[in-house]
PDB file of N, CA and C in Angstrom:
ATOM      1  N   UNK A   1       0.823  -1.176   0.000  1.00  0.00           N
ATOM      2  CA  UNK A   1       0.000   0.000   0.000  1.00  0.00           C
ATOM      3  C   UNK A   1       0.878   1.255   0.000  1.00  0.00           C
ATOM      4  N   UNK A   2       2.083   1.080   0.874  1.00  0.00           N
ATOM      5  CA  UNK A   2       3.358   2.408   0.817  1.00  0.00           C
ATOM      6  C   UNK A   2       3.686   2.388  -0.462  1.00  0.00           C
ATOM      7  N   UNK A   3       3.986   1.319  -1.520  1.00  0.00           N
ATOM      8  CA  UNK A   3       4.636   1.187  -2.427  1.00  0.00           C
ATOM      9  C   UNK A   3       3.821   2.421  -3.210  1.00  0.00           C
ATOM     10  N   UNK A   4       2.079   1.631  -3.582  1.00  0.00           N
ATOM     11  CA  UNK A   4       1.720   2.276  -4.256  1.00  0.00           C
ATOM     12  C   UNK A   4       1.329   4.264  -4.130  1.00  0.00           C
ATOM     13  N   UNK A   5       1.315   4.686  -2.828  1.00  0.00           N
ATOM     14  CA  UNK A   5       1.022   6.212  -2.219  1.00  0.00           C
ATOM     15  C   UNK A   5       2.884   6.873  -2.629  1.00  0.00           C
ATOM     16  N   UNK A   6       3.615   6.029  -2.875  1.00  0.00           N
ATOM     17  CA  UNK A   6       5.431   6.397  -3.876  1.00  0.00           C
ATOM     18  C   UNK A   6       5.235   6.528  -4.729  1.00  0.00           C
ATOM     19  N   UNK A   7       4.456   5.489  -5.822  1.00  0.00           N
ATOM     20  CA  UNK A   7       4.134   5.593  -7.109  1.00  0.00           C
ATOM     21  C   UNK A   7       3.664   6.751  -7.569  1.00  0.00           C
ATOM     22  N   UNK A   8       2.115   7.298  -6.670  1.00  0.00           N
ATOM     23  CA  UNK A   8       1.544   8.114  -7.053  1.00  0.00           C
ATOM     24  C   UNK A   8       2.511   9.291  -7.001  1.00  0.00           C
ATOM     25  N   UNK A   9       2.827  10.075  -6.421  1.00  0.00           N
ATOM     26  CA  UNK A   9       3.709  10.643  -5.692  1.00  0.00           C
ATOM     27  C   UNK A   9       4.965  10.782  -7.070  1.00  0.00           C
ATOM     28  N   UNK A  10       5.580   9.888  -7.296  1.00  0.00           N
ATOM     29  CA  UNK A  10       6.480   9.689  -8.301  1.00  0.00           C
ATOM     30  C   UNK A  10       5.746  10.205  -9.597  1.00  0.00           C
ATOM     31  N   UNK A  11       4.704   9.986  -9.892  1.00  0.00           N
ATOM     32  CA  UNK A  11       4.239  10.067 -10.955  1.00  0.00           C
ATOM     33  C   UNK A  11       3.543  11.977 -11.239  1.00  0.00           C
ATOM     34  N   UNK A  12       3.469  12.360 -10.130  1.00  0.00           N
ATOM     35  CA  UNK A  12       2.869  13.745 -10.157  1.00  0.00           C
ATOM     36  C   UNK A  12       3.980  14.246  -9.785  1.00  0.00           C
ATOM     37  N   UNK A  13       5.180  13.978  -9.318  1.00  0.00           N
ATOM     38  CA  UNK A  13       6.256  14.784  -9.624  1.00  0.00           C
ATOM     39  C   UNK A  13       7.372  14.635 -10.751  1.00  0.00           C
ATOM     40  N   UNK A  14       6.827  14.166 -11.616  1.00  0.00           N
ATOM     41  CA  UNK A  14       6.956  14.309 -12.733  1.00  0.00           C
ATOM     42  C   UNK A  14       6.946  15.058 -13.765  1.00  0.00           C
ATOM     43  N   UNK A  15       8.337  15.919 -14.590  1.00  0.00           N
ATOM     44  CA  UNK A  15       7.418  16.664 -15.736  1.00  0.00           C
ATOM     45  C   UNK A  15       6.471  16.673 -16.284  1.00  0.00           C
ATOM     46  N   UNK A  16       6.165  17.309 -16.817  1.00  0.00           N
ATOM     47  CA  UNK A  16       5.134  17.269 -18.049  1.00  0.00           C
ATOM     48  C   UNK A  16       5.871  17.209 -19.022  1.00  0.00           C
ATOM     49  N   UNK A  17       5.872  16.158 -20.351  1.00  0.00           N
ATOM     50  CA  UNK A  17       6.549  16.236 -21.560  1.00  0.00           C
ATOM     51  C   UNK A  17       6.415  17.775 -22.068  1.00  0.00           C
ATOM     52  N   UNK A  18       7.119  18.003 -22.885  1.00  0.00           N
ATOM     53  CA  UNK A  18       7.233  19.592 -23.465  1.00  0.00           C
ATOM     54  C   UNK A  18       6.533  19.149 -24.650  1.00  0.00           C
ATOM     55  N   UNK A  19       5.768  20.199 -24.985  1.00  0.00           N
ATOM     56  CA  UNK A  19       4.169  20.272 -26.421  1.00  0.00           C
ATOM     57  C   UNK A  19       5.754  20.842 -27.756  1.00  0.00           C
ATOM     58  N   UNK A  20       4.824  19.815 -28.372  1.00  0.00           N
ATOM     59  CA  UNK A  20       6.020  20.362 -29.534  1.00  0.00           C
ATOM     60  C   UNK A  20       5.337  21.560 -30.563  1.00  0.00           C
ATOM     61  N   UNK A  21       6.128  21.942 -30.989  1.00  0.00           N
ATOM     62  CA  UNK A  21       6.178  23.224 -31.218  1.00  0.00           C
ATOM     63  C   UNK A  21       4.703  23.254 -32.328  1.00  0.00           C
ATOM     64  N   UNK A  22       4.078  24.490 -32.398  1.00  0.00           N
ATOM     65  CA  UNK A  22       3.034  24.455 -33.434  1.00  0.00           C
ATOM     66  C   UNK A  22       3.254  23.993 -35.185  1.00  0.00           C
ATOM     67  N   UNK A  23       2.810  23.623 -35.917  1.00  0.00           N
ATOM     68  CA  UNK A  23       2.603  23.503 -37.219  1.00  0.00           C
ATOM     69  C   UNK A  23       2.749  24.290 -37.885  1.00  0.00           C
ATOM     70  N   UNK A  24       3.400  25.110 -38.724  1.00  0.00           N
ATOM     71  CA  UNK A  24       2.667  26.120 -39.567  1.00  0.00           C
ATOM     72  C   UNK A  24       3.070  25.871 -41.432  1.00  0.00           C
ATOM     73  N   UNK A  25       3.582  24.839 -41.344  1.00  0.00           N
ATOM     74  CA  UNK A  25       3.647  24.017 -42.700  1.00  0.00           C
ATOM     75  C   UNK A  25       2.351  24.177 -43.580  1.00  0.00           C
ATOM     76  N   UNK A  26       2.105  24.178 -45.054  1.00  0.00           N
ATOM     77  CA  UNK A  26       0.803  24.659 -45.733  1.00  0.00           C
ATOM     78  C   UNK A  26       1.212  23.310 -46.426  1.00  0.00           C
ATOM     79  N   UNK A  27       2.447  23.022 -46.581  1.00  0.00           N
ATOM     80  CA  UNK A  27       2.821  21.922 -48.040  1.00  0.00           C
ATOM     81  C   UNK A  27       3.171  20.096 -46.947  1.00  0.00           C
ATOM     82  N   UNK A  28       2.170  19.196 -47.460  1.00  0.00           N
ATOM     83  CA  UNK A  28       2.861  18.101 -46.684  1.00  0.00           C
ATOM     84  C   UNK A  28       4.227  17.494 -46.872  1.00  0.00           C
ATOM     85  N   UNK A  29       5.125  17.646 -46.304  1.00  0.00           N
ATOM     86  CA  UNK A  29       6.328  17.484 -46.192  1.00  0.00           C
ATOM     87  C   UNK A  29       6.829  16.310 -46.972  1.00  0.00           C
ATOM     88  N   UNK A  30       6.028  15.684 -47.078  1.00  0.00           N
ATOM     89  CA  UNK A  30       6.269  13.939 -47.994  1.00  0.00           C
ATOM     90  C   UNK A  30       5.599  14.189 -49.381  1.00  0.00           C
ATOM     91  N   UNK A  31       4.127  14.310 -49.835  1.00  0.00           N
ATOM     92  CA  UNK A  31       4.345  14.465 -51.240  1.00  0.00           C
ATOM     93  C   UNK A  31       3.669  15.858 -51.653  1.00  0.00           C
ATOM     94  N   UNK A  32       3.735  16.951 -50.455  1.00  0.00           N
ATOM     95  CA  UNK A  32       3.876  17.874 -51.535  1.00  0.00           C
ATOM     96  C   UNK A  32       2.681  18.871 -51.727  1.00  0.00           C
ATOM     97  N   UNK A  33       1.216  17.785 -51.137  1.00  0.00           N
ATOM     98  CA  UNK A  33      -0.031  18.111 -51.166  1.00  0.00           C
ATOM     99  C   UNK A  33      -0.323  19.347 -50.314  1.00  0.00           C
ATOM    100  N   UNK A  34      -1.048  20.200 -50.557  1.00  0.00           N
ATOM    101  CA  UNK A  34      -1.879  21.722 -49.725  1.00  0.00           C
ATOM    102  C   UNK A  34      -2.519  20.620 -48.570  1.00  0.00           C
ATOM    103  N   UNK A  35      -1.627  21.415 -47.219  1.00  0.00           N
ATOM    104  CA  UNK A  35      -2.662  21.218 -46.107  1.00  0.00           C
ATOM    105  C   UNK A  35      -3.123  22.599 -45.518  1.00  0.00           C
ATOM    106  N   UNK A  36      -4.191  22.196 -44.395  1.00  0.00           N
ATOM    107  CA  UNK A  36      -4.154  23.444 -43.481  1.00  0.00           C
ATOM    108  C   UNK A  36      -4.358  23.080 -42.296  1.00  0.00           C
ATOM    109  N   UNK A  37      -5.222  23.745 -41.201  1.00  0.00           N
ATOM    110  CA  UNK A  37      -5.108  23.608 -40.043  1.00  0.00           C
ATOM    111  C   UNK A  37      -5.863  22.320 -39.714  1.00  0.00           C
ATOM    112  N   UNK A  38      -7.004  22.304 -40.436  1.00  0.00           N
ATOM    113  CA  UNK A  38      -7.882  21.250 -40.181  1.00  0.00           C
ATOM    114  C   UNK A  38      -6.693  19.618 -40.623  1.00  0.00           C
ATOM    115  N   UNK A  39      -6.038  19.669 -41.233  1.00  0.00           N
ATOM    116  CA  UNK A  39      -5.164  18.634 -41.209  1.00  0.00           C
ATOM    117  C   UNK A  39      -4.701  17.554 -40.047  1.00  0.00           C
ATOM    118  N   UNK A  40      -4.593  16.474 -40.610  1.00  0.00           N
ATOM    119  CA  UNK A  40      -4.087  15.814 -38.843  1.00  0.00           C
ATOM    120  C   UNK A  40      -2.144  16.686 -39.021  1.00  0.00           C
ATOM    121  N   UNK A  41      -1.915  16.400 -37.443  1.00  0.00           N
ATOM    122  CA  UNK A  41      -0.260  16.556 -37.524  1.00  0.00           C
ATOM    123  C   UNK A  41       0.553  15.263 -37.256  1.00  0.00           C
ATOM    124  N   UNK A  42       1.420  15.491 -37.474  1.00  0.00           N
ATOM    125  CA  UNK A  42       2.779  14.474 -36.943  1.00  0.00           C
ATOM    126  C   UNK A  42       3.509  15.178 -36.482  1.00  0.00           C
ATOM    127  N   UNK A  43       4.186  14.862 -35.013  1.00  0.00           N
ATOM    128  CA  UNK A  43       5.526  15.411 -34.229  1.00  0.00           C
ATOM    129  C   UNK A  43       6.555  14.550 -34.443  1.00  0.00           C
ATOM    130  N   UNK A  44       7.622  15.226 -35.057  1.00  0.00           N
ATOM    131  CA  UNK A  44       9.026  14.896 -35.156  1.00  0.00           C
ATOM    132  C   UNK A  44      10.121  15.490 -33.937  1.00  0.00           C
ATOM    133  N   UNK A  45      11.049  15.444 -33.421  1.00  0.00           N
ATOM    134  CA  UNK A  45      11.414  16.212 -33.304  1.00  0.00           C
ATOM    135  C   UNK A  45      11.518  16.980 -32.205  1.00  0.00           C
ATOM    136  N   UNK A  46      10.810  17.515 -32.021  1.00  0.00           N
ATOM    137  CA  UNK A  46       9.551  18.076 -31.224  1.00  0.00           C
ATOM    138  C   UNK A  46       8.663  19.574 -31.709  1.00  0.00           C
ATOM    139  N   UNK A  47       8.703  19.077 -32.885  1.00  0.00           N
ATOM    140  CA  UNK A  47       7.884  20.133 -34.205  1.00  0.00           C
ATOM    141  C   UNK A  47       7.210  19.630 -34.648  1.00  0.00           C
ATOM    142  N   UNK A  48       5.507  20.223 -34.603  1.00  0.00           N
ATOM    143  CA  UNK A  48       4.565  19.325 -35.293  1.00  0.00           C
ATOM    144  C   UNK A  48       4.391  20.334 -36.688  1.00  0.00           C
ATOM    145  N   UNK A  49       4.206  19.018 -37.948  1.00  0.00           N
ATOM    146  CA  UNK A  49       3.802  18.830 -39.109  1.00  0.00           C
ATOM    147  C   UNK A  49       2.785  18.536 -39.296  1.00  0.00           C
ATOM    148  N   UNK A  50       1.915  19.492 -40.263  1.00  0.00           N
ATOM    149  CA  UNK A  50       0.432  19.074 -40.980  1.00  0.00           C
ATOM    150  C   UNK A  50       0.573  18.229 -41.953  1.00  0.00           C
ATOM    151  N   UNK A  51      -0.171  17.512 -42.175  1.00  0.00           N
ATOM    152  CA  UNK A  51      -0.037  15.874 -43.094  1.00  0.00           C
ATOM    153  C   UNK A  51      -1.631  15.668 -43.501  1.00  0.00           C
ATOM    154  N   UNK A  52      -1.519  15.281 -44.786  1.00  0.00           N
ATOM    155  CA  UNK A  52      -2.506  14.820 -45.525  1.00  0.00           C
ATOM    156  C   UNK A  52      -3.304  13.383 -45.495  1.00  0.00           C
ATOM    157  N   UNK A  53      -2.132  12.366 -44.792  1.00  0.00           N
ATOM    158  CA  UNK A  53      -2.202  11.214 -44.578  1.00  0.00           C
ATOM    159  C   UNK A  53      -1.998  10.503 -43.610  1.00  0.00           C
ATOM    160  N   UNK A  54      -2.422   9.566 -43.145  1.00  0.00           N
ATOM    161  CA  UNK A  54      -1.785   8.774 -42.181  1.00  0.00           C
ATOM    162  C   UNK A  54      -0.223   7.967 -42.818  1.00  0.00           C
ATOM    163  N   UNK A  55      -0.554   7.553 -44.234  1.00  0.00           N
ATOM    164  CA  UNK A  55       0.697   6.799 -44.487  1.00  0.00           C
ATOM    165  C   UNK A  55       2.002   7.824 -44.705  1.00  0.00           C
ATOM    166  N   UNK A  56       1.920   9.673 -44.932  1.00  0.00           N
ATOM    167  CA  UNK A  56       2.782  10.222 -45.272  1.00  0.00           C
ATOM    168  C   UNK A  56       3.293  10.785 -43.894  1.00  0.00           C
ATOM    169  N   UNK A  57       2.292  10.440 -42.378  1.00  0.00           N
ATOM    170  CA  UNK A  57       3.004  10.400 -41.359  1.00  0.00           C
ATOM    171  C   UNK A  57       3.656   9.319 -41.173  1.00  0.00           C
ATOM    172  N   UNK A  58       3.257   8.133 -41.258  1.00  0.00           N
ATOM    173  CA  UNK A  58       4.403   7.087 -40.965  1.00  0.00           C
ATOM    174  C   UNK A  58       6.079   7.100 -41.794  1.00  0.00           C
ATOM    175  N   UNK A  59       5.439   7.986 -43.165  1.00  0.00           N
ATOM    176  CA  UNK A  59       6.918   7.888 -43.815  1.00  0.00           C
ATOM    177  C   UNK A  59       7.568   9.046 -43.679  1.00  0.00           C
ATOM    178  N   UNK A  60       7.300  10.283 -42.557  1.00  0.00           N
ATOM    179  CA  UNK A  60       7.864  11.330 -42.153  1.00  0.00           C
ATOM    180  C   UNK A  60       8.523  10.905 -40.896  1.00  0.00           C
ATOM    181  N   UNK A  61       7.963   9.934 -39.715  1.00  0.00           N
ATOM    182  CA  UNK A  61       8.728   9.483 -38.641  1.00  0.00           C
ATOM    183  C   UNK A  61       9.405   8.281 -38.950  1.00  0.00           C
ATOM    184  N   UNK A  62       9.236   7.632 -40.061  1.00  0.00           N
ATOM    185  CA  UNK A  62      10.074   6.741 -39.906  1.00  0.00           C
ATOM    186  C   UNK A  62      11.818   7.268 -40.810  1.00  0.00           C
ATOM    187  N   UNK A  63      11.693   8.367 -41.465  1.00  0.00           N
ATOM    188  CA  UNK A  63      12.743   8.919 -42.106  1.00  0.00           C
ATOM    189  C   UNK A  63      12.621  10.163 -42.427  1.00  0.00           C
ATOM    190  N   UNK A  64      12.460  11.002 -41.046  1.00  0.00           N
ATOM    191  CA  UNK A  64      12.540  12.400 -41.564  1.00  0.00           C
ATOM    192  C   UNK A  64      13.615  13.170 -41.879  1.00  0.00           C
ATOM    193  N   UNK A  65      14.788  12.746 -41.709  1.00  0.00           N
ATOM    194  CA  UNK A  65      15.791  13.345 -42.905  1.00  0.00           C
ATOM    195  C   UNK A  65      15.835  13.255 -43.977  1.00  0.00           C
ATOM    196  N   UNK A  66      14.991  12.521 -44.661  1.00  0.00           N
ATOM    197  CA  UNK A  66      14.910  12.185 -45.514  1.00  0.00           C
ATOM    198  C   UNK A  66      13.586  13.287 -46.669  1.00  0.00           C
ATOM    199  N   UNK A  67      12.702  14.328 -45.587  1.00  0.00           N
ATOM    200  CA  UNK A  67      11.589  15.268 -45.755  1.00  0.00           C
ATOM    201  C   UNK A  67      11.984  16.851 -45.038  1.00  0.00           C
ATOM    202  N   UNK A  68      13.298  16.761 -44.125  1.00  0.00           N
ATOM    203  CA  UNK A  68      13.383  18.004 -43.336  1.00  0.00           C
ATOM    204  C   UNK A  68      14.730  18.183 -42.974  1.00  0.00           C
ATOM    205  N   UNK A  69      14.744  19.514 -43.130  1.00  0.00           N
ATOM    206  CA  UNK A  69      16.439  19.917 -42.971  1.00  0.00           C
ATOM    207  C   UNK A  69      16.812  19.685 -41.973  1.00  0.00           C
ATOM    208  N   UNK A  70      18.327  19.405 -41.357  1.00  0.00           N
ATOM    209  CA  UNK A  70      18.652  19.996 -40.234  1.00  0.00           C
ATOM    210  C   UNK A  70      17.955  20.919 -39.622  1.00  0.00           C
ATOM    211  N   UNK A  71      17.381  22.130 -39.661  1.00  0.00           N
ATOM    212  CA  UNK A  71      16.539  22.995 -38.911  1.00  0.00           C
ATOM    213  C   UNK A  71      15.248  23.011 -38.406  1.00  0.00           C
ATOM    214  N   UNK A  72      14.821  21.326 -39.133  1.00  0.00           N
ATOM    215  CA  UNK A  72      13.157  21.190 -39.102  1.00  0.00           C
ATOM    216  C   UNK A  72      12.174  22.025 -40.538  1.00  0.00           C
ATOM    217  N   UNK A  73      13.193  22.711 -40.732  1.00  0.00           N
ATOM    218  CA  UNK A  73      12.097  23.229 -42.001  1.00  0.00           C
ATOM    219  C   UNK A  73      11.688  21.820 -42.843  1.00  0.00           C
ATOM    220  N   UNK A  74      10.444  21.781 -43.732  1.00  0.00           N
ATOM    221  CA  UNK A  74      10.782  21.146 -44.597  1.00  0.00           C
ATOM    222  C   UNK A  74      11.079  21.372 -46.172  1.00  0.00           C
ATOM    223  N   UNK A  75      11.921  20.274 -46.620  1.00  0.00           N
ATOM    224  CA  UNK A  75      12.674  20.401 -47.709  1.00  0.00           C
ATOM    225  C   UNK A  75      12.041  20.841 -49.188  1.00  0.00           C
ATOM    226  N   UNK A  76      10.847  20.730 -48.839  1.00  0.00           N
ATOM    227  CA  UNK A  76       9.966  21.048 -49.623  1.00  0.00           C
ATOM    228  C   UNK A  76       9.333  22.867 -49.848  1.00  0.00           C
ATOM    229  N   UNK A  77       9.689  23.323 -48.447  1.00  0.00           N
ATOM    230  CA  UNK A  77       8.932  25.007 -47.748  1.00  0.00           C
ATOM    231  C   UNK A  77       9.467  25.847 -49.346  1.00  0.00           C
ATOM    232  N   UNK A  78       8.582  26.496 -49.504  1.00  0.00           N
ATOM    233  CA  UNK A  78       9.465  27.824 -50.327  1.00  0.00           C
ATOM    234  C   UNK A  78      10.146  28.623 -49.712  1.00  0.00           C
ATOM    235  N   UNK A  79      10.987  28.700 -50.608  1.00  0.00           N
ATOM    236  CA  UNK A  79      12.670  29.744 -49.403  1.00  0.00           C
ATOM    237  C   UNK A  79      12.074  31.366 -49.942  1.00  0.00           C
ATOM    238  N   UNK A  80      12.280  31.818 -49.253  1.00  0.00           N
ATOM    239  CA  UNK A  80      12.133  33.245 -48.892  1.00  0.00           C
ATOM    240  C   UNK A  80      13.180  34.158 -49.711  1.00  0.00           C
ATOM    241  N   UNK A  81      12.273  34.943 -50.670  1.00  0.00           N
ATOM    242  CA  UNK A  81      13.241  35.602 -52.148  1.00  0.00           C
ATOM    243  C   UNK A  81      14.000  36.809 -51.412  1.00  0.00           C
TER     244      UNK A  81
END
């Protein structure tokens, strides 16, 4: 019964994971498609991405270097003239 009144205890002194950062991607990072807010996201990182798909989230976490720079942008964003 001590064990479990530690547990609890352990468990509420606990962080809170940190919210990853907002979305503001328009282009899905994998093929390319117009999203918007209503979109589901995917967190990489700890930067969430708007996604068109469930399968173009699985192929953004399973190889997102492969969709996003070093900086998290993605490779896809229009660069700024």
């Amino acid at each position: 019964m001590l064990s479990n009144a530690f547990l609890t205890l352990a468990l509420l002194a606990a962080p809170a994971a940190e919210k990853a950062k907002p979305a503001t991607n328009t282009k899905d990072p994998v093929c390319n498609m117009t999203v918007d807010a209503k979109s589901m996201t995917a967190e990489v990182r700890g930067q969430a991405y708007r996604m068109c798909s469930k399968h173009c989230v699985e192929s953004l976490q399973k190889d997102p270097d492969k969709y996003l720079n070093k900086d998290g942008t993605p490779k896809n964003a229009a660069k700024a003239k």
